[in-house]
N, C-alpha and C. Protein backbone atom coordinates (compact mmCIF):
# COMPACT_ATOMS: atom_id res chain seq x y z
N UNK A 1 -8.73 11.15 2.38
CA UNK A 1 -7.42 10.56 2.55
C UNK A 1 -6.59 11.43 3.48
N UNK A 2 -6.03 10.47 4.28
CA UNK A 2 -4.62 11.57 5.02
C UNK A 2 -4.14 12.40 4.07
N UNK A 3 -2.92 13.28 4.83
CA UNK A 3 -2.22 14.27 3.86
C UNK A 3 -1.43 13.43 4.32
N UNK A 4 -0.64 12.37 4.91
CA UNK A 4 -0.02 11.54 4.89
C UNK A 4 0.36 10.26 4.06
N UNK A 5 -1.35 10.28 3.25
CA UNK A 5 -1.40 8.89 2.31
C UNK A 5 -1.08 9.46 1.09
N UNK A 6 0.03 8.67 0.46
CA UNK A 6 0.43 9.00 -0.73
C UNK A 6 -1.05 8.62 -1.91
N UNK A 7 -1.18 9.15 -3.00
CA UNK A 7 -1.93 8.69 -4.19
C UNK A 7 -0.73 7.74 -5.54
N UNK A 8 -0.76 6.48 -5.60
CA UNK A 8 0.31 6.21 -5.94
C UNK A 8 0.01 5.87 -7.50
N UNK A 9 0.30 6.63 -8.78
CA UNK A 9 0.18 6.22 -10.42
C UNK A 9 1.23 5.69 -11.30
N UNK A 10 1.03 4.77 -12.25
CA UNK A 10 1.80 4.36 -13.31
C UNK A 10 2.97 5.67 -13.19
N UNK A 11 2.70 6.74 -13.59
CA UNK A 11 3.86 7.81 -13.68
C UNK A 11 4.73 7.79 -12.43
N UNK A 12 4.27 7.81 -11.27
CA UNK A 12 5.03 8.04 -9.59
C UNK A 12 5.28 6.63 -9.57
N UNK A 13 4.99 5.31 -9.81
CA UNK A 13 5.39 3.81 -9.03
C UNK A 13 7.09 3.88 -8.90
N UNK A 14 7.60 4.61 -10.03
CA UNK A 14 8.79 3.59 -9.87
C UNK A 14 9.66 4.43 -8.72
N UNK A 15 9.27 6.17 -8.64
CA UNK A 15 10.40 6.95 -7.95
C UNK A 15 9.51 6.47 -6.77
N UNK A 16 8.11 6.42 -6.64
CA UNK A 16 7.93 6.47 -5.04
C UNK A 16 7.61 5.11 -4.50
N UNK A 17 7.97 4.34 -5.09
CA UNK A 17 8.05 3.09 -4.66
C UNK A 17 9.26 2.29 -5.02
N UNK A 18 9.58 2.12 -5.88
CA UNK A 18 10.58 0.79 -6.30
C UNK A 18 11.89 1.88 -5.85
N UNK A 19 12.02 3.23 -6.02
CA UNK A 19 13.24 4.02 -5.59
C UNK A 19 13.17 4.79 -4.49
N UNK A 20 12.21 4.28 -3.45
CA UNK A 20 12.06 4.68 -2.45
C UNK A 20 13.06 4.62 -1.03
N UNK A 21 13.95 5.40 -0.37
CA UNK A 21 15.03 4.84 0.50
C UNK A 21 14.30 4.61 1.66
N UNK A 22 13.03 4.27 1.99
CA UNK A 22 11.86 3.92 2.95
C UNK A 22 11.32 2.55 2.60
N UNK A 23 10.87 2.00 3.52
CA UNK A 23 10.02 0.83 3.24
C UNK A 23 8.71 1.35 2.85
N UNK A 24 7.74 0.83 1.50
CA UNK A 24 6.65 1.17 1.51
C UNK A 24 5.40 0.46 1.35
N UNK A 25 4.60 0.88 1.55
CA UNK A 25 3.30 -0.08 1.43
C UNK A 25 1.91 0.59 0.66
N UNK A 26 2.00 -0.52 -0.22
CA UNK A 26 0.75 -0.08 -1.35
C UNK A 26 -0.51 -0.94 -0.85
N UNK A 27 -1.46 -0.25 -1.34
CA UNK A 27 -2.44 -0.26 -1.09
C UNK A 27 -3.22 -0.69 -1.83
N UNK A 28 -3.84 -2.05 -2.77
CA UNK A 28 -4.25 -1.96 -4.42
C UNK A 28 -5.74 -1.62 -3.90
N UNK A 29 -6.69 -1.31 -4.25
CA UNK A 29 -8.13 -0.73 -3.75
C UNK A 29 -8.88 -0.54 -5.32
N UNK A 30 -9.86 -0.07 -5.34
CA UNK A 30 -11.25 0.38 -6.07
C UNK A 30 -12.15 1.18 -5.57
N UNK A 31 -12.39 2.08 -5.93
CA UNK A 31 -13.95 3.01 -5.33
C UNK A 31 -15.11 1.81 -5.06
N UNK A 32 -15.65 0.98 -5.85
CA UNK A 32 -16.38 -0.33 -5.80
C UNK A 32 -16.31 -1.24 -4.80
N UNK A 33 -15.23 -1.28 -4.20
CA UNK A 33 -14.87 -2.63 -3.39
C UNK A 33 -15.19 -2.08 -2.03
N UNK A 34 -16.05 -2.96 -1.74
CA UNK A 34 -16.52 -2.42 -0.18
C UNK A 34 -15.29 -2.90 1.15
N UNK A 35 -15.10 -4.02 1.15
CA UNK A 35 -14.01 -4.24 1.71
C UNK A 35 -12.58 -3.11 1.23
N UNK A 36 -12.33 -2.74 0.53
CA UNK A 36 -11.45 -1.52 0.43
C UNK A 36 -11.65 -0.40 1.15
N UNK A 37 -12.84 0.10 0.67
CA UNK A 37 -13.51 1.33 1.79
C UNK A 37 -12.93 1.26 3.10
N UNK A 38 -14.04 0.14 3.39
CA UNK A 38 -13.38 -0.26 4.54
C UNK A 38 -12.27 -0.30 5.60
N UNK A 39 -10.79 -0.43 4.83
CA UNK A 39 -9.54 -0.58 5.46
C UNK A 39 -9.03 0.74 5.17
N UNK A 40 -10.07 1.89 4.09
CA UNK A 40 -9.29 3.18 4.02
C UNK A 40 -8.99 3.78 5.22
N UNK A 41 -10.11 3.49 6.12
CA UNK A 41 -9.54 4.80 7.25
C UNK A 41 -8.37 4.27 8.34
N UNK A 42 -7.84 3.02 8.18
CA UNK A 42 -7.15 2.43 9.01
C UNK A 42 -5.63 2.34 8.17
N UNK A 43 -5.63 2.49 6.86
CA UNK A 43 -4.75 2.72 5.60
C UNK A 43 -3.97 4.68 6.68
N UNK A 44 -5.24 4.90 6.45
CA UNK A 44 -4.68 6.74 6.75
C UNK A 44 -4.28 6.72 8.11
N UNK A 45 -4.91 6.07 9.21
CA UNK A 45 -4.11 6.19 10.71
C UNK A 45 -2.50 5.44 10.35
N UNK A 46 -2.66 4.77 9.69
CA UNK A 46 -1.04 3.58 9.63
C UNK A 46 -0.18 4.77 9.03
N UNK A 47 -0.67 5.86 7.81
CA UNK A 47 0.30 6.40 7.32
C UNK A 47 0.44 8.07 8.38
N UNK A 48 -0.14 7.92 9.21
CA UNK A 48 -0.52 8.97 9.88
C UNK A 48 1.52 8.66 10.86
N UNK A 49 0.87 7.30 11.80
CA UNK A 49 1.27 6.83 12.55
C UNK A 49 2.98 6.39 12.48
N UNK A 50 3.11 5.77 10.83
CA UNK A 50 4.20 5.83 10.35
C UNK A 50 5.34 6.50 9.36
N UNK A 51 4.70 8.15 10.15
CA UNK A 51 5.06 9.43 9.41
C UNK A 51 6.50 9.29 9.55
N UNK A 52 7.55 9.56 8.46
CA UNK A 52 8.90 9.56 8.54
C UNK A 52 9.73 8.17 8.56
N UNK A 53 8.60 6.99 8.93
CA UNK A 53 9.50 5.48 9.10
C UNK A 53 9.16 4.78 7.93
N UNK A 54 8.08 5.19 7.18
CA UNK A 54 7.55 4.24 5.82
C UNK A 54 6.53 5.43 5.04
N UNK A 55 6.83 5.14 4.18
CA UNK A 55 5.78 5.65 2.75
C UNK A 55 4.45 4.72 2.73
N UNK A 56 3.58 5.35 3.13
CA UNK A 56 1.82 4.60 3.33
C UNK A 56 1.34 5.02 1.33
N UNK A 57 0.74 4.72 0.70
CA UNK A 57 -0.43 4.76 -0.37
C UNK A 57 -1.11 3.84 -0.68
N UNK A 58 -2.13 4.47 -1.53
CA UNK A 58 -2.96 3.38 -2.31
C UNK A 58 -2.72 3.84 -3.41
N UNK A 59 -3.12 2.29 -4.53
CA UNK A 59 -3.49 2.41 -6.06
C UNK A 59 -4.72 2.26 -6.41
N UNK A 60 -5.24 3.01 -7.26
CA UNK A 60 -6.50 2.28 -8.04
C UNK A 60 -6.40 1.40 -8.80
N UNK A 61 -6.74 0.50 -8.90
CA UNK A 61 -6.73 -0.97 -9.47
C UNK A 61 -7.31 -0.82 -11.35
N UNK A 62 -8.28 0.31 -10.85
CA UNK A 62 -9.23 0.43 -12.14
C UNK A 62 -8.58 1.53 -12.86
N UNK A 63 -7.79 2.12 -12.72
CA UNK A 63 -6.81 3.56 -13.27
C UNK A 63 -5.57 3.38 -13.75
N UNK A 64 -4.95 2.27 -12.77
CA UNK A 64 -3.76 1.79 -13.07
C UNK A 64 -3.26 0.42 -12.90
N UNK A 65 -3.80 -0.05 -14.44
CA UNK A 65 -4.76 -1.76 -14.34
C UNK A 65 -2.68 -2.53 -14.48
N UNK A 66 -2.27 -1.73 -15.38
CA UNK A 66 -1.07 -2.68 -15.50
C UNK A 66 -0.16 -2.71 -14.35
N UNK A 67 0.07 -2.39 -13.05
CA UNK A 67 0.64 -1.90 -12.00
C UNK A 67 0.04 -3.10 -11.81
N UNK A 68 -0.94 -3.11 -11.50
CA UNK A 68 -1.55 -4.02 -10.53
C UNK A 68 -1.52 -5.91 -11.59
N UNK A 69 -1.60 -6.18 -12.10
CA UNK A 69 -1.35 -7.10 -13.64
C UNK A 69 -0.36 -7.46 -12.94
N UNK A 70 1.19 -6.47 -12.88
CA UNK A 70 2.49 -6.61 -12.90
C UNK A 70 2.93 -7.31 -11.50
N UNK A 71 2.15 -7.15 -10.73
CA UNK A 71 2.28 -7.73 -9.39
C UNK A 71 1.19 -8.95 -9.16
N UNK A 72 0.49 -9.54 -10.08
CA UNK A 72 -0.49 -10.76 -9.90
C UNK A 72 -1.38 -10.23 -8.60
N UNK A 73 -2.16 -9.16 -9.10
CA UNK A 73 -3.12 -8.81 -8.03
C UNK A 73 -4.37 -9.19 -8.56
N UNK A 74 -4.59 -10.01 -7.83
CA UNK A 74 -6.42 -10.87 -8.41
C UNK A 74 -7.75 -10.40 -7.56
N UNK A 75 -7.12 -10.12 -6.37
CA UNK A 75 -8.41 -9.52 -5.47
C UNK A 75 -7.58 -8.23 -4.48
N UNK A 76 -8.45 -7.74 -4.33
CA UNK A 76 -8.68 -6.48 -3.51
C UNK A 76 -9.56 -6.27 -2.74
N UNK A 77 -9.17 -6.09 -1.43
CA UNK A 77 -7.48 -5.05 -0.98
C UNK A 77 -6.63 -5.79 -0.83
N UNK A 78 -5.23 -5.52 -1.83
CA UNK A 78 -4.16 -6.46 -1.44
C UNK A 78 -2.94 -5.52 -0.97
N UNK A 79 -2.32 -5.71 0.06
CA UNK A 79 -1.74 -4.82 0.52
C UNK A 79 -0.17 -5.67 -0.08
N UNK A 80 1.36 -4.95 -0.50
CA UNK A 80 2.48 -5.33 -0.46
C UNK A 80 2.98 -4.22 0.11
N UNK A 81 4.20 -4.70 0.63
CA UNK A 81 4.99 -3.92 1.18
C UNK A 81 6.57 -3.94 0.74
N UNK A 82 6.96 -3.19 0.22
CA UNK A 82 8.29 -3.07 -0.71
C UNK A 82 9.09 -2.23 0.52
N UNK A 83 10.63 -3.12 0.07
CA UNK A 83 11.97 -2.76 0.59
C UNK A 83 12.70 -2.95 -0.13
N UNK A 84 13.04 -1.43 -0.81
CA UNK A 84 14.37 -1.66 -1.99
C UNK A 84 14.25 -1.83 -3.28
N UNK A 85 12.73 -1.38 -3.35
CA UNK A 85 11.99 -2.27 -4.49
C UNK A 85 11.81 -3.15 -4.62
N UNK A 86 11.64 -4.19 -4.04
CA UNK A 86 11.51 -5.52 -3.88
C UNK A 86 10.07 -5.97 -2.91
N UNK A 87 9.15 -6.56 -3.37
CA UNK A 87 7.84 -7.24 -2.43
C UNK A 87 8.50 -7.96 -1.57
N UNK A 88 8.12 -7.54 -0.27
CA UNK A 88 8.86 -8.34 1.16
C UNK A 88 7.50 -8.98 1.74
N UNK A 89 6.64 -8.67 1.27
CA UNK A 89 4.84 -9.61 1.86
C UNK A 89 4.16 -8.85 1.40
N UNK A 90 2.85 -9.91 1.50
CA UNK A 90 2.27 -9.47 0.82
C UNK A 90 0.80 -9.90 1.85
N UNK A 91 -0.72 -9.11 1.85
CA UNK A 91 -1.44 -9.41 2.54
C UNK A 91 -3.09 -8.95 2.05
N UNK A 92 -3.64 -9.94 1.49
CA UNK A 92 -5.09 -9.99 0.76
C UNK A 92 -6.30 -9.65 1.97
N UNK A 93 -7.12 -8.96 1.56
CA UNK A 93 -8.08 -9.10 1.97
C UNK A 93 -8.42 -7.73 3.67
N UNK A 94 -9.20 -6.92 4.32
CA UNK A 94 -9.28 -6.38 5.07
C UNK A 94 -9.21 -6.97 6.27
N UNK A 95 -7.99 -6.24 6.64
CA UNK A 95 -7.28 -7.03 8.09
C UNK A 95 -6.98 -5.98 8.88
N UNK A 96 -6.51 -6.26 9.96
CA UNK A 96 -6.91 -5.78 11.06
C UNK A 96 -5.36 -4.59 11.29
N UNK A 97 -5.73 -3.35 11.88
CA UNK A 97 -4.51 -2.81 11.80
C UNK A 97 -2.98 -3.42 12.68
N UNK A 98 -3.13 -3.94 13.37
CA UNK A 98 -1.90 -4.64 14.17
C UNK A 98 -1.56 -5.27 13.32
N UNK A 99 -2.43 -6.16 12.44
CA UNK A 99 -1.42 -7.31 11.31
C UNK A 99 -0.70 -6.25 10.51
N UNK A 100 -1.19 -5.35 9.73
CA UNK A 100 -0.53 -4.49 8.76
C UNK A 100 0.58 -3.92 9.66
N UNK A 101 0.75 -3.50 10.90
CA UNK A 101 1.42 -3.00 11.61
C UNK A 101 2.77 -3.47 11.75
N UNK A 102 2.40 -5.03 12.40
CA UNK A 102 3.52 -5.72 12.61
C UNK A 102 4.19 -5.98 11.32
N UNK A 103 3.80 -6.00 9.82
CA UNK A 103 4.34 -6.81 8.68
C UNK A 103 4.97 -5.04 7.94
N UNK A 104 4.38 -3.98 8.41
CA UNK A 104 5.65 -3.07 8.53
C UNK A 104 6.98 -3.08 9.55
N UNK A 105 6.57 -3.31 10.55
CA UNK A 105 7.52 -2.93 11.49
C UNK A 105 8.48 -4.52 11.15
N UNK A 106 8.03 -5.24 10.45
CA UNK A 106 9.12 -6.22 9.98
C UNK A 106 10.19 -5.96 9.01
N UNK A 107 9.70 -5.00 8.59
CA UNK A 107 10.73 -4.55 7.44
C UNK A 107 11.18 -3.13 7.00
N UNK A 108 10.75 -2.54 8.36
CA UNK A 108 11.75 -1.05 8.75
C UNK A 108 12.67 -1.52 10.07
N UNK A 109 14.22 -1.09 9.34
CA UNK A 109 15.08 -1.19 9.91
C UNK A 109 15.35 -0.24 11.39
């Protein structure tokens, strides 16, 4: 993982996400899910890339099952992106870094 990518748990969700004065973007994932793997190393350039403009992490899905419950996450990788605490989009499945790109840069001011 970057030293850029946050590790995001039941204990940290609410200060580093829902009370975050950054836009942020979670990451829901699994060690298992090959398509997760997958978008990790493009997860770590985005949080590399959007050092200081947004908070980048992932969750484990399998560690921190009610996080993920609480947001109707059915498949993985589902990416949301919170402003204010609030889900501003949301985006299923391993996609391409420009989409994740642009659906940050939609919601940093």
């Amino acid at each position: 993982m970057s030293s850029n990518t946050k590790e995001f748990s039941e204990d940290s969700f609410k200060a580093d996400v829902l009370d975050s004065g950054k836009p942020v973007l979670v990451d829901f994932w699994a060690e298992w899910c090959g398509p997760c793997k997958m978008l990790t190393p493009t997860i770590n350039e985005i949080a590399d890339d959007f050092q200081g403009k947004a908070v980048i992490g992932k969750l484990n899905v399998d560690n921190h099952p009610a996080i993920a419950s609480n947001y109707g996450i059915r498949s993985i990788p589902s990416l949301l992106f919170f402003k204010d605490g609030k889900v501003q989009n949301q985006i299923m499945g391993a996609v391409s870094k420009s989409d994740i790109e642009q659906a940050l840069n939609d919601i940093i001011d």
